[in-house]
Structures are given as C-alpha cells and as structure tokens.
C-alpha atoms as a PDB file:
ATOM      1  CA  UNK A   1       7.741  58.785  94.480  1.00  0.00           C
ATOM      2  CA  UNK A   2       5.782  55.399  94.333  1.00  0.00           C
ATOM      3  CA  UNK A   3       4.988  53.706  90.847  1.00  0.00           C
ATOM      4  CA  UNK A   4       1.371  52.501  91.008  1.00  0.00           C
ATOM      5  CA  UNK A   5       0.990  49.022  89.552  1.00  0.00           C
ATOM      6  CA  UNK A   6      -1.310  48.614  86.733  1.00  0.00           C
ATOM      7  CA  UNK A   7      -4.326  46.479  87.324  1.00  0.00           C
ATOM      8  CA  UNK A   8      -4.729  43.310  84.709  1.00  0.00           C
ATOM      9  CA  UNK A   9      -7.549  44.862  82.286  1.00  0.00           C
ATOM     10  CA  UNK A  10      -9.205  44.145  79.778  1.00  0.00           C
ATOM     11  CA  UNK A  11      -5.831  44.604  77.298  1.00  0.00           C
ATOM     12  CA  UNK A  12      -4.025  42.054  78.991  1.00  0.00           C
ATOM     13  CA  UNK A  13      -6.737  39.779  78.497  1.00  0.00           C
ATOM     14  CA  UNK A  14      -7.569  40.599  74.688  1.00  0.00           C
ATOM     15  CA  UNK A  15      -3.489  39.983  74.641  1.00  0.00           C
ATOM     16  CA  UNK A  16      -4.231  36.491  76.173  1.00  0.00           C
ATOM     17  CA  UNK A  17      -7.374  35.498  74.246  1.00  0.00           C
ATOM     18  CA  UNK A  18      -4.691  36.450  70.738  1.00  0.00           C
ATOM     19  CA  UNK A  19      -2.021  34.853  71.933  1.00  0.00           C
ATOM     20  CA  UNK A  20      -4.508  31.329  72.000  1.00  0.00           C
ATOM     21  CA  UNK A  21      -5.905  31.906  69.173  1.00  0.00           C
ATOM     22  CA  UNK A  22      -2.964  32.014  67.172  1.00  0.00           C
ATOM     23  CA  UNK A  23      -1.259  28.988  68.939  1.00  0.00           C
ATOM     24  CA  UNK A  24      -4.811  27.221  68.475  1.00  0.00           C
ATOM     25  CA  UNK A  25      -4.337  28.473  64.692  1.00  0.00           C
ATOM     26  CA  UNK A  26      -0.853  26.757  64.639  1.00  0.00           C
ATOM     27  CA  UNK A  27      -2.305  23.260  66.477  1.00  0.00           C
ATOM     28  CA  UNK A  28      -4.255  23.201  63.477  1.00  0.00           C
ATOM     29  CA  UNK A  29      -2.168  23.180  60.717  1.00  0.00           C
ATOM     30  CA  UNK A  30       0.450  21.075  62.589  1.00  0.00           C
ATOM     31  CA  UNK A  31      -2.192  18.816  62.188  1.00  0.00           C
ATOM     32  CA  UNK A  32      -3.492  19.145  58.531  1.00  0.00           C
ATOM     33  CA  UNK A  33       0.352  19.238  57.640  1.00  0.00           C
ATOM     34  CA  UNK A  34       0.509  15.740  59.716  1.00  0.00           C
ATOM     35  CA  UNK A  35      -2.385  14.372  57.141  1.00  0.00           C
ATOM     36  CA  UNK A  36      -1.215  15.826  54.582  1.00  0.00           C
ATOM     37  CA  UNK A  37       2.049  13.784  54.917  1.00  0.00           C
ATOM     38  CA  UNK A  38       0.270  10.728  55.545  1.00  0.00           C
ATOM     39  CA  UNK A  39      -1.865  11.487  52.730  1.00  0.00           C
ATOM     40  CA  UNK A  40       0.708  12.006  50.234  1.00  0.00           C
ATOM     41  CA  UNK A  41       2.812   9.057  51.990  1.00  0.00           C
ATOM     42  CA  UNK A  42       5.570  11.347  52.359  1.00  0.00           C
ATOM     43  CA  UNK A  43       8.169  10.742  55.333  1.00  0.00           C
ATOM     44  CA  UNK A  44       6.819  12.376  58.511  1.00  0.00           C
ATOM     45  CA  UNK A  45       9.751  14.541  60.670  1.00  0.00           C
ATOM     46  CA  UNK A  46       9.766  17.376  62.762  1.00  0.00           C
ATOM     47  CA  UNK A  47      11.601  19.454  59.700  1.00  0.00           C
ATOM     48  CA  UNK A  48       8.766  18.018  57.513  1.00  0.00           C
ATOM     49  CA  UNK A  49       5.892  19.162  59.602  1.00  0.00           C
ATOM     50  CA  UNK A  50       7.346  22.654  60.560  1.00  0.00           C
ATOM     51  CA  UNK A  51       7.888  23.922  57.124  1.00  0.00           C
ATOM     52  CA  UNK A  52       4.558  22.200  56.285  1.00  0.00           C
ATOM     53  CA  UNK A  53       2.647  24.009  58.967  1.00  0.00           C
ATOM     54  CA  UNK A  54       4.583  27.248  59.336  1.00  0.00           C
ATOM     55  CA  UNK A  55       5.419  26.975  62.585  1.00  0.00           C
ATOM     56  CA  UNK A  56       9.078  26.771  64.295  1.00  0.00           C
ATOM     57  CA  UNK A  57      10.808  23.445  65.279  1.00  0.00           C
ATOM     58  CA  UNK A  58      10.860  24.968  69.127  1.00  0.00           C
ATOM     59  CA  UNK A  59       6.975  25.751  69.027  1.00  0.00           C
ATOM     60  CA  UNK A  60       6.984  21.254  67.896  1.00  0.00           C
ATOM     61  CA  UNK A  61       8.948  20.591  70.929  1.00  0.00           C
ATOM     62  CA  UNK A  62       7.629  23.091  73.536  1.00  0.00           C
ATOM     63  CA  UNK A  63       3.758  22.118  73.172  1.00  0.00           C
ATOM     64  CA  UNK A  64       3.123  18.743  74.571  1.00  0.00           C
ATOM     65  CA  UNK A  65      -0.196  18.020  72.595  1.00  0.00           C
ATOM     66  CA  UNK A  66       1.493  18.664  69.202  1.00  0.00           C
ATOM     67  CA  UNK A  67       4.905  16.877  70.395  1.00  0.00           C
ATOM     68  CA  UNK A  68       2.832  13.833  70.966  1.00  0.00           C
ATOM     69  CA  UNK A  69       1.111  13.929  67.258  1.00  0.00           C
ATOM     70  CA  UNK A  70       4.351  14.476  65.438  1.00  0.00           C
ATOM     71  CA  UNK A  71       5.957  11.497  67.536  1.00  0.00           C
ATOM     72  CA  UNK A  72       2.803   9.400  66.953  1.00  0.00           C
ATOM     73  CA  UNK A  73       2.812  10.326  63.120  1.00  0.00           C
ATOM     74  CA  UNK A  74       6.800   9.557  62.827  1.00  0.00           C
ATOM     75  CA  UNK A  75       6.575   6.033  64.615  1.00  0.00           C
ATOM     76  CA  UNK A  76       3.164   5.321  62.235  1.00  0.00           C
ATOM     77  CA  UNK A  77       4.887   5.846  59.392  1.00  0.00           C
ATOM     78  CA  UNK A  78       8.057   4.003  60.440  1.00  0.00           C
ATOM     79  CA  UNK A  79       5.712   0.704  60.650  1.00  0.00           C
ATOM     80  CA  UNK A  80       4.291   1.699  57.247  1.00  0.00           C
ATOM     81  CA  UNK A  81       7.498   1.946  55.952  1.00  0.00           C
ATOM     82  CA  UNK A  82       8.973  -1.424  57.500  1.00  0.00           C
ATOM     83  CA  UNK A  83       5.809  -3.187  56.510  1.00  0.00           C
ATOM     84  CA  UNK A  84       6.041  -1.729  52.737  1.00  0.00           C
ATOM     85  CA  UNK A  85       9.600  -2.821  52.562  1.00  0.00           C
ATOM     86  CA  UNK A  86       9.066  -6.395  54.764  1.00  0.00           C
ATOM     87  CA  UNK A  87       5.835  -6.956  51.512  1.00  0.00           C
ATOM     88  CA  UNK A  88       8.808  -6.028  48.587  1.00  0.00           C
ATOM     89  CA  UNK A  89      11.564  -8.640  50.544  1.00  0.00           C
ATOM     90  CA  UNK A  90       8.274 -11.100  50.386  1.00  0.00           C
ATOM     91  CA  UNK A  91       7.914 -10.476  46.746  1.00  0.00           C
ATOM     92  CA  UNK A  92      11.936 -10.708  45.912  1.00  0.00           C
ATOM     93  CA  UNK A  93      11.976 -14.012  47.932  1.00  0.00           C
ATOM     94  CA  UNK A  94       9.138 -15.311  46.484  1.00  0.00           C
ATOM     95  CA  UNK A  95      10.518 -14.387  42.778  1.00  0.00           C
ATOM     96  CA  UNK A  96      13.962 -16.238  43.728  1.00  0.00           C
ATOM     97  CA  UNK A  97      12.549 -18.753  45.422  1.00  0.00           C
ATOM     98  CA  UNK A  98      10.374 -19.739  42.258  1.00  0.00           C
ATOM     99  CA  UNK A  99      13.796 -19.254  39.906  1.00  0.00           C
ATOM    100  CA  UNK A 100      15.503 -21.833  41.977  1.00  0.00           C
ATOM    101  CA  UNK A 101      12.638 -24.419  41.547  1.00  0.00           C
ATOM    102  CA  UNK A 102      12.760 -23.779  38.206  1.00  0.00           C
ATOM    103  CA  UNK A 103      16.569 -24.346  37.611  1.00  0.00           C
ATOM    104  CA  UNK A 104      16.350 -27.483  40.015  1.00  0.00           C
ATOM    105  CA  UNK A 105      13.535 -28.411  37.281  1.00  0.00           C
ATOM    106  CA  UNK A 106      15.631 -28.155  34.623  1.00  0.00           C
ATOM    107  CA  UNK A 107      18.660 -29.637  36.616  1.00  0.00           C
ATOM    108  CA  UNK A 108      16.196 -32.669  36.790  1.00  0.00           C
ATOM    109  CA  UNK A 109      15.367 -33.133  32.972  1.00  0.00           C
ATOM    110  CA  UNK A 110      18.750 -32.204  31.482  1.00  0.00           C
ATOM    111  CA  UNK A 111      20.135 -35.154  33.921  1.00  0.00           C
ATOM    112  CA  UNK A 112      17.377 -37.335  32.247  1.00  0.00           C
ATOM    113  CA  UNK A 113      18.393 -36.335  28.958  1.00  0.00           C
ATOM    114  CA  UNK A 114      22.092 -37.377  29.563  1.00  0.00           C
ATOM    115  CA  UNK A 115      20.936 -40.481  30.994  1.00  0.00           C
ATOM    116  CA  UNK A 116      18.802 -41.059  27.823  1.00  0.00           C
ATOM    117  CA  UNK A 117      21.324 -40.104  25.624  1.00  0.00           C
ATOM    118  CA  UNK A 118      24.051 -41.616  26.816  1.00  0.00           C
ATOM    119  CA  UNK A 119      22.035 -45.197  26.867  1.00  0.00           C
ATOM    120  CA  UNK A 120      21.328 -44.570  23.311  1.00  0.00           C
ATOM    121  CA  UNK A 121      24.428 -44.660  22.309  1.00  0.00           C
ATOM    122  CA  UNK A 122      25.947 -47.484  23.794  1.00  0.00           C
ATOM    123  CA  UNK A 123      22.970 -49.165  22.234  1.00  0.00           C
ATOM    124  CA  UNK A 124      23.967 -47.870  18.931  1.00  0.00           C
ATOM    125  CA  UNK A 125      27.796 -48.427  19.627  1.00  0.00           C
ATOM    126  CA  UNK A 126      26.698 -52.270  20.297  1.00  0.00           C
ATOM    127  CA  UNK A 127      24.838 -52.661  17.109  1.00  0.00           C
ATOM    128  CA  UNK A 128      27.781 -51.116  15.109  1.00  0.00           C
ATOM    129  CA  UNK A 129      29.756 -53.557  17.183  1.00  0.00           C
ATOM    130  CA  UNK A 130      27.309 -57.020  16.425  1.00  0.00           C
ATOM    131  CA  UNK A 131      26.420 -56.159  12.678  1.00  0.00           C
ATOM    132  CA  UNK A 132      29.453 -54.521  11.643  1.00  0.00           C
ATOM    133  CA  UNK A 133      30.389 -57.541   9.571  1.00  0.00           C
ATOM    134  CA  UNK A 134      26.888 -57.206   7.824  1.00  0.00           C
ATOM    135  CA  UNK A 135      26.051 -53.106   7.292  1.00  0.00           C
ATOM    136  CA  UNK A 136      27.297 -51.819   4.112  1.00  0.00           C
ATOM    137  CA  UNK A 137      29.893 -49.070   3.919  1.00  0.00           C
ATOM    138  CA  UNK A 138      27.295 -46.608   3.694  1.00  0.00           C
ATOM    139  CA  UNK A 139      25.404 -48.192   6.348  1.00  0.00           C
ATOM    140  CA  UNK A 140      28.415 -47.920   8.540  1.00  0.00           C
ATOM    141  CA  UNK A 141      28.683 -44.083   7.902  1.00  0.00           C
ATOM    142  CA  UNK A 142      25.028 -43.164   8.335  1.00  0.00           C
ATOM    143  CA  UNK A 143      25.565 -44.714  12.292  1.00  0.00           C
ATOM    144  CA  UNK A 144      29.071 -42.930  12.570  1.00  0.00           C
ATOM    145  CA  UNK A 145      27.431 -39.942  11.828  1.00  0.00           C
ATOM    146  CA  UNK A 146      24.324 -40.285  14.705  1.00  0.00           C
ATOM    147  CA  UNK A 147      26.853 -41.243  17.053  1.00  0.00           C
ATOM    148  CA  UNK A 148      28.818 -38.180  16.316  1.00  0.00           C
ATOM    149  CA  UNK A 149      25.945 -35.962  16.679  1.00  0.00           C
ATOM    150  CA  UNK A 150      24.635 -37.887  19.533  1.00  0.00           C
ATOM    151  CA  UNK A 151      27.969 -37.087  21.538  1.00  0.00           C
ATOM    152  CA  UNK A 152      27.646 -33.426  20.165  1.00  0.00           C
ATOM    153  CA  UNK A 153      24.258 -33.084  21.823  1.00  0.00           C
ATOM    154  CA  UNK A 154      25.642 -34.932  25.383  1.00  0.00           C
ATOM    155  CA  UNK A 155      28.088 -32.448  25.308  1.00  0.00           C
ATOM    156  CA  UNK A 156      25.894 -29.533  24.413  1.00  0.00           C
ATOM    157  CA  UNK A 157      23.793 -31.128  27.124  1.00  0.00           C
ATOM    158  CA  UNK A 158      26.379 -31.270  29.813  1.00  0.00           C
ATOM    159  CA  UNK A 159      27.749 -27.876  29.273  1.00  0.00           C
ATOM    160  CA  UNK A 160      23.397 -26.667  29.647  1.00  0.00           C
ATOM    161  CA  UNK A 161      23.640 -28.838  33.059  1.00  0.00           C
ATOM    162  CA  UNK A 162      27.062 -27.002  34.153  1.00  0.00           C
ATOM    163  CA  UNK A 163      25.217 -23.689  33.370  1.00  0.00           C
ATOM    164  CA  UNK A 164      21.808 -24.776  34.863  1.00  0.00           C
ATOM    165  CA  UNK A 165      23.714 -26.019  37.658  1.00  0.00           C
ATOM    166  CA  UNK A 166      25.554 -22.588  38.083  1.00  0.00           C
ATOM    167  CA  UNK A 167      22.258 -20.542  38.332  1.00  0.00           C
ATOM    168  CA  UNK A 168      20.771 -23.064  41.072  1.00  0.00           C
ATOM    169  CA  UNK A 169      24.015 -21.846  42.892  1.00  0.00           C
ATOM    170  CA  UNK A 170      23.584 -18.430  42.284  1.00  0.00           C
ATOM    171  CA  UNK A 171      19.417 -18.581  43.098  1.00  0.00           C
ATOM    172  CA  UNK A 172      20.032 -20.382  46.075  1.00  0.00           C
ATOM    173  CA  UNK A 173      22.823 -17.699  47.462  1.00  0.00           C
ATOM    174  CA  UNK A 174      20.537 -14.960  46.929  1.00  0.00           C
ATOM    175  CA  UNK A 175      17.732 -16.999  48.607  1.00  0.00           C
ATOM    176  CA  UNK A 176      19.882 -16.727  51.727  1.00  0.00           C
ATOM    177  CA  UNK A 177      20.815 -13.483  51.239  1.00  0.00           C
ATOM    178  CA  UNK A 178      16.845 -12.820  51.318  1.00  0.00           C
ATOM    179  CA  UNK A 179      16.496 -15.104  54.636  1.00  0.00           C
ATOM    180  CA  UNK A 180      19.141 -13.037  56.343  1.00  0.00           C
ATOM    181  CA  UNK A 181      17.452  -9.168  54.821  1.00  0.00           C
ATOM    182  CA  UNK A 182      13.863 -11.008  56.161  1.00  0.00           C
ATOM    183  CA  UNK A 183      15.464 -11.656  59.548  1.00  0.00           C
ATOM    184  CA  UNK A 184      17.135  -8.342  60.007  1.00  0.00           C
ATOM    185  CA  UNK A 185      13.646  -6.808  59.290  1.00  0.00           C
ATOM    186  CA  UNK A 186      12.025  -8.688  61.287  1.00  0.00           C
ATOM    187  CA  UNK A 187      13.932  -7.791  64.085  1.00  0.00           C
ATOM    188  CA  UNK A 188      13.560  -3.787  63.126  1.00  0.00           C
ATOM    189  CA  UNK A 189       9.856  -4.099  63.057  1.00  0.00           C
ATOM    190  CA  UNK A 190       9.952  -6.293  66.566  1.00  0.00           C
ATOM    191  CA  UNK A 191      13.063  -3.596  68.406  1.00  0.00           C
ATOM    192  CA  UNK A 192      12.499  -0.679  66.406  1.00  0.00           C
ATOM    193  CA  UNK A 193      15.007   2.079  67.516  1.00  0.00           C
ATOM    194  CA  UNK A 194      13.596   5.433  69.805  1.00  0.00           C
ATOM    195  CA  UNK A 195      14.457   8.873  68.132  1.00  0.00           C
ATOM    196  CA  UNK A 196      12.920  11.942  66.876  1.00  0.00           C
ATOM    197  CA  UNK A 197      14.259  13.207  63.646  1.00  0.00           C
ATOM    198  CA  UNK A 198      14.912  16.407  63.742  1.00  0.00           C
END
C-alpha cells in the first residue's frame, strides 16, 4: 500500500512566513543591541551582541547579513578604541614632554646661580684678602660669616642641580618610553590584527 505525498499547503507556508518573521524579529535586535553598544561605548563581540539581542552565537555566524554587522561593529570599535588610547599616549607625551622642558629650565637657572654665586665669593674672598690689614675684627667676622653662608647656599644649590638633573633623566626616559608606546600604536592602528571574538 502506497503513501500519498502531501501537497505543500497553505500550513507549510504559514510555517514559512513564521519562521521569517521571527528571524526578521532577531535581525532587528541584533541590530539595536549593535547601537546600543556603540551607544553606551561598550566593547562590541559576538558574546556581547548575543546576550544583548537574545539570539544564539550560531544564529551570529550562520546569517551572512548579521555576520557582516557584528564584524563591521567589532573592527569600528577597535579604531575607536586605538584612536581613544593613541589621544591619552598624546596627552601623557605631551605632559612629559612639558616636565622635561621645565627641569631643563631649571637645570639652566640653578647653573646660573652657581655661576653667580660662586663669582661672588671669590670677589668677597679677594676683598678679605686686600683689606684684611684694614677691617676691624668685627669687620672680619661679619665677611666670614657671608662667605660661610654663601658656600652653604652653593652647596644647597648643587645638591637642587644633582636633583634637577636627576628628574631631566628620569623625564627624558619616560619620553622614550612614550616614543616607543606611540610607535607600537601606530603600527596597531596601520596592521591591525583579523579575528572575531567570540
């Protein structure tokens, strides 16, 4: 006994038109969970916009349209994200940048200020030297006394140059470090890496 096939009718077709609308259902909130993300400046993945959307990682993958918005989204945001952290390396190397001008600054005067210093005194050693003869006692002790607190400030001078000095190092080193962080970001923005995150 033969099995008579069952014409397509109209069930298998109101099974057909259901079965788009829901997947037209899930296109669309794959794509309001995709601005939402962007929106909220959240890190678009395939995880992300799943639970988002309610839909299953294999539905993502399996339907080209929505494959190609979640890959879009990701690789938009990973230029977002390389050009947020490129602007903060700008700001860091600015901000070192500026402290090593200003120690080299500094490094300038306090030199000066030896220089100065260090002139005055041998003036004031050469006086002691040509009217020594002449000063009174108390004269005598008045000078000794500059010229002991003139070498006290050389050598609080000279130990502010040695620490001045120290921090020009240091702002200098991390100004290369920057270079180096710039470069290496630079070259993640230019060759960034294929994947989808799953």
């Amino acid at each position: 006994m033969k099995t008579a096939a069952v014409p397509a009718g109209p069930r298998t077709a109101a099974a057909l038109a259901a079965r788009r609308r829901k997947t037209e259902a899930a296109l669309e909130r794959v794509h309001q969970a995709i601005t939402r993300l962007r929106r909220e400046k959240a890190p678009v993945s395939v995880a992300a916009v799943a639970r988002r959307s309610d839909v299953s990682r294999t539905f993502l993958y399996d339907n080209t349209e929505v494959r190609a918005a979640v890959t879009t989204a990701m690789a938009q945001a990973g230029e977002r994200r390389s050009r947020t952290l490129a602007e903060q390396d700008d700001e860091r190397e600015a901000t070192w940048r500026e402290r090593a001008l200003n120690a080299e600054e500094a490094l300038k005067a306090t030199h000066t200020e030896i220089l100065s210093q260090r002139t005055r005194i041998g003036e004031l050693l050469g006086q002691i030297r040509d009217l020594e003869a002449e000063w009174t006692q108390e004269a005598v002790q008045r000078i000794t006394t500059e010229n002991t607190t003139l070498k006290q400030r050389v050598r609080q001078l000279t130990t502010d140059n040695r620490t001045l000095d120290e921090r020009l190092k240091a702002a200098r080193s991390n100004l290369r470090f920057q270079d180096r962080r710039m470069a290496d970001l630079e070259a993640q923005i230019t060759d960034p890496s294929p994947g989808v995150q799953r």
